[in-house]
C-alpha atoms as a PDB file:
ATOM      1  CA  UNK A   1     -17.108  -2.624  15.977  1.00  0.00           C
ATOM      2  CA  UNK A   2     -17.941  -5.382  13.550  1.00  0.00           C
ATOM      3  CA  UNK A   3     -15.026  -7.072  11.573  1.00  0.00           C
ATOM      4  CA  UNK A   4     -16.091  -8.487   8.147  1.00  0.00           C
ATOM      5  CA  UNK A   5     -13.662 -10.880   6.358  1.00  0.00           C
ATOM      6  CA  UNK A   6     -14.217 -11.199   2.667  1.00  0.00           C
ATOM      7  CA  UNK A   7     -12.034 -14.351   1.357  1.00  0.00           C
ATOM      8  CA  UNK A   8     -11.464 -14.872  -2.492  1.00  0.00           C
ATOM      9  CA  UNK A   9      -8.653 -16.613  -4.621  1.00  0.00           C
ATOM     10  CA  UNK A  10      -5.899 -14.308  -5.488  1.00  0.00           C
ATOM     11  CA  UNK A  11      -5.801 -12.246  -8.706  1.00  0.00           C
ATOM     12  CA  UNK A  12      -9.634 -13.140  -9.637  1.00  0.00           C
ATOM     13  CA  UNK A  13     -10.741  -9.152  -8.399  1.00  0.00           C
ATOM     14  CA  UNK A  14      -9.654  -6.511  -9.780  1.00  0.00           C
ATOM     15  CA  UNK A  15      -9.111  -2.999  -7.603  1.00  0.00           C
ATOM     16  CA  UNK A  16     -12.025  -1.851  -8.824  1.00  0.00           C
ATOM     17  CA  UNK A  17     -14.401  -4.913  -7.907  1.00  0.00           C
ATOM     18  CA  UNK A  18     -12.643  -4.968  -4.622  1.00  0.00           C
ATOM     19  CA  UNK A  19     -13.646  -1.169  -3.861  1.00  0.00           C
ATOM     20  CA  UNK A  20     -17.470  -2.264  -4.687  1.00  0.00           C
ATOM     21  CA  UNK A  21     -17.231  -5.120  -2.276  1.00  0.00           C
ATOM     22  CA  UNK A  22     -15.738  -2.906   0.756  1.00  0.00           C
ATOM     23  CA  UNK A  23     -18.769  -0.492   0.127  1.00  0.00           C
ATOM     24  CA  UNK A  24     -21.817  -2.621  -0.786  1.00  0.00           C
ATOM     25  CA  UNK A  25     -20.663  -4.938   2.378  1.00  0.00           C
ATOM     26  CA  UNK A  26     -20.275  -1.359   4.106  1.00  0.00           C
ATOM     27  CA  UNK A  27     -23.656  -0.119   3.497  1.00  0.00           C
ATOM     28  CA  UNK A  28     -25.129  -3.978   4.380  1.00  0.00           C
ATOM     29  CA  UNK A  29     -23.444  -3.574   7.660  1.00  0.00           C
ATOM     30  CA  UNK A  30     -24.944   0.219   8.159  1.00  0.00           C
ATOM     31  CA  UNK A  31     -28.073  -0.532   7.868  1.00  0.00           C
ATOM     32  CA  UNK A  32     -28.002  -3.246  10.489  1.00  0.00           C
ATOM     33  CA  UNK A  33     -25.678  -1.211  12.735  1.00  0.00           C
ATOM     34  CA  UNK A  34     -27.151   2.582  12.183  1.00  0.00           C
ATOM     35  CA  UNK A  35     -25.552   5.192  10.083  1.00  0.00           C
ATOM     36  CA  UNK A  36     -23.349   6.775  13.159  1.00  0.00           C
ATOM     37  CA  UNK A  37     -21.838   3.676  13.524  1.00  0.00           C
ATOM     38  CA  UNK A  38     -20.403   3.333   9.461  1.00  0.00           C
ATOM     39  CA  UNK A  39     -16.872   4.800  10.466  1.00  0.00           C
ATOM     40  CA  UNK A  40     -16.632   1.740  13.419  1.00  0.00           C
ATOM     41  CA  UNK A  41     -17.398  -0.978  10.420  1.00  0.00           C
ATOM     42  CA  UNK A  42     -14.698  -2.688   9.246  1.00  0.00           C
ATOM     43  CA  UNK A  43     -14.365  -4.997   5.625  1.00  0.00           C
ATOM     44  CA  UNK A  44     -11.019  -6.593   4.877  1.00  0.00           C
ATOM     45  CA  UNK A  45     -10.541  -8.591   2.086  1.00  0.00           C
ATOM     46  CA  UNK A  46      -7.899 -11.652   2.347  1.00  0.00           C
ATOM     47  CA  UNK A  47      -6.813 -13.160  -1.018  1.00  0.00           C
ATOM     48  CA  UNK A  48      -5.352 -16.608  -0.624  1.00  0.00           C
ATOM     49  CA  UNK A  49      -3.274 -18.197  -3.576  1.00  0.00           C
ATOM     50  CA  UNK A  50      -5.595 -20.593  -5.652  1.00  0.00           C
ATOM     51  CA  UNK A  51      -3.678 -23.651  -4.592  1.00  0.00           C
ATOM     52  CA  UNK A  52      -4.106 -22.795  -0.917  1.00  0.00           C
ATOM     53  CA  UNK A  53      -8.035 -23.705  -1.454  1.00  0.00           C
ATOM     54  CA  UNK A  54     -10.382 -26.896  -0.850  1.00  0.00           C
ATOM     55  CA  UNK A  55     -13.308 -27.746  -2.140  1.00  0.00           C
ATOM     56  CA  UNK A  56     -15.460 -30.595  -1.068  1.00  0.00           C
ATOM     57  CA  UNK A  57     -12.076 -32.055   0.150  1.00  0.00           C
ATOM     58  CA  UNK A  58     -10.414 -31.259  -2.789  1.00  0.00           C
ATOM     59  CA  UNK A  59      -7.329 -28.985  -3.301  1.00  0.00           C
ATOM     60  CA  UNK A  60      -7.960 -26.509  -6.129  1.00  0.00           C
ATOM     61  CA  UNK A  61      -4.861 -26.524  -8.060  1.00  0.00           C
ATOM     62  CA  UNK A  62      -4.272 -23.721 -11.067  1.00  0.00           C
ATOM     63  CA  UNK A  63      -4.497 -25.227 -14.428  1.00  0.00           C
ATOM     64  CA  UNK A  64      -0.601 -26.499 -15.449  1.00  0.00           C
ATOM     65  CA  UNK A  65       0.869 -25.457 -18.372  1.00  0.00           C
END
């Protein structure tokens, strides 16, 4: 059973967006793995507060104020 882990700042997706990933990663997955093997595919989507990310070394702070 694959395990895909989708990681994205907290609060930038809404439900909705979050739905579309789960199923367009979903159907990616399928047709790699075969149709009888959709309901053994697994998406989970892990939203990490904004100052908990790095970029290029480089904490990404939100903006202050």
């Amino acid at each position: 059973m694959p395990i895909v882990t989708i990681k994205v700042i907290e609060d930038v997706f809404r439900p909705d967006q979050k739905e579309m990933m789960i199923k367009e990663v979903t159907d990616a997955m399928v047709r790699v793995t075969g149709e009888e093997k959709r309901d053994s595919n697994w998406v989970l989507i892990e939203e990490v507060k904004l100052g908990d990310w790095a970029i290029g070394g480089k904490a990404v702070n939100p903006p202050k104020g």
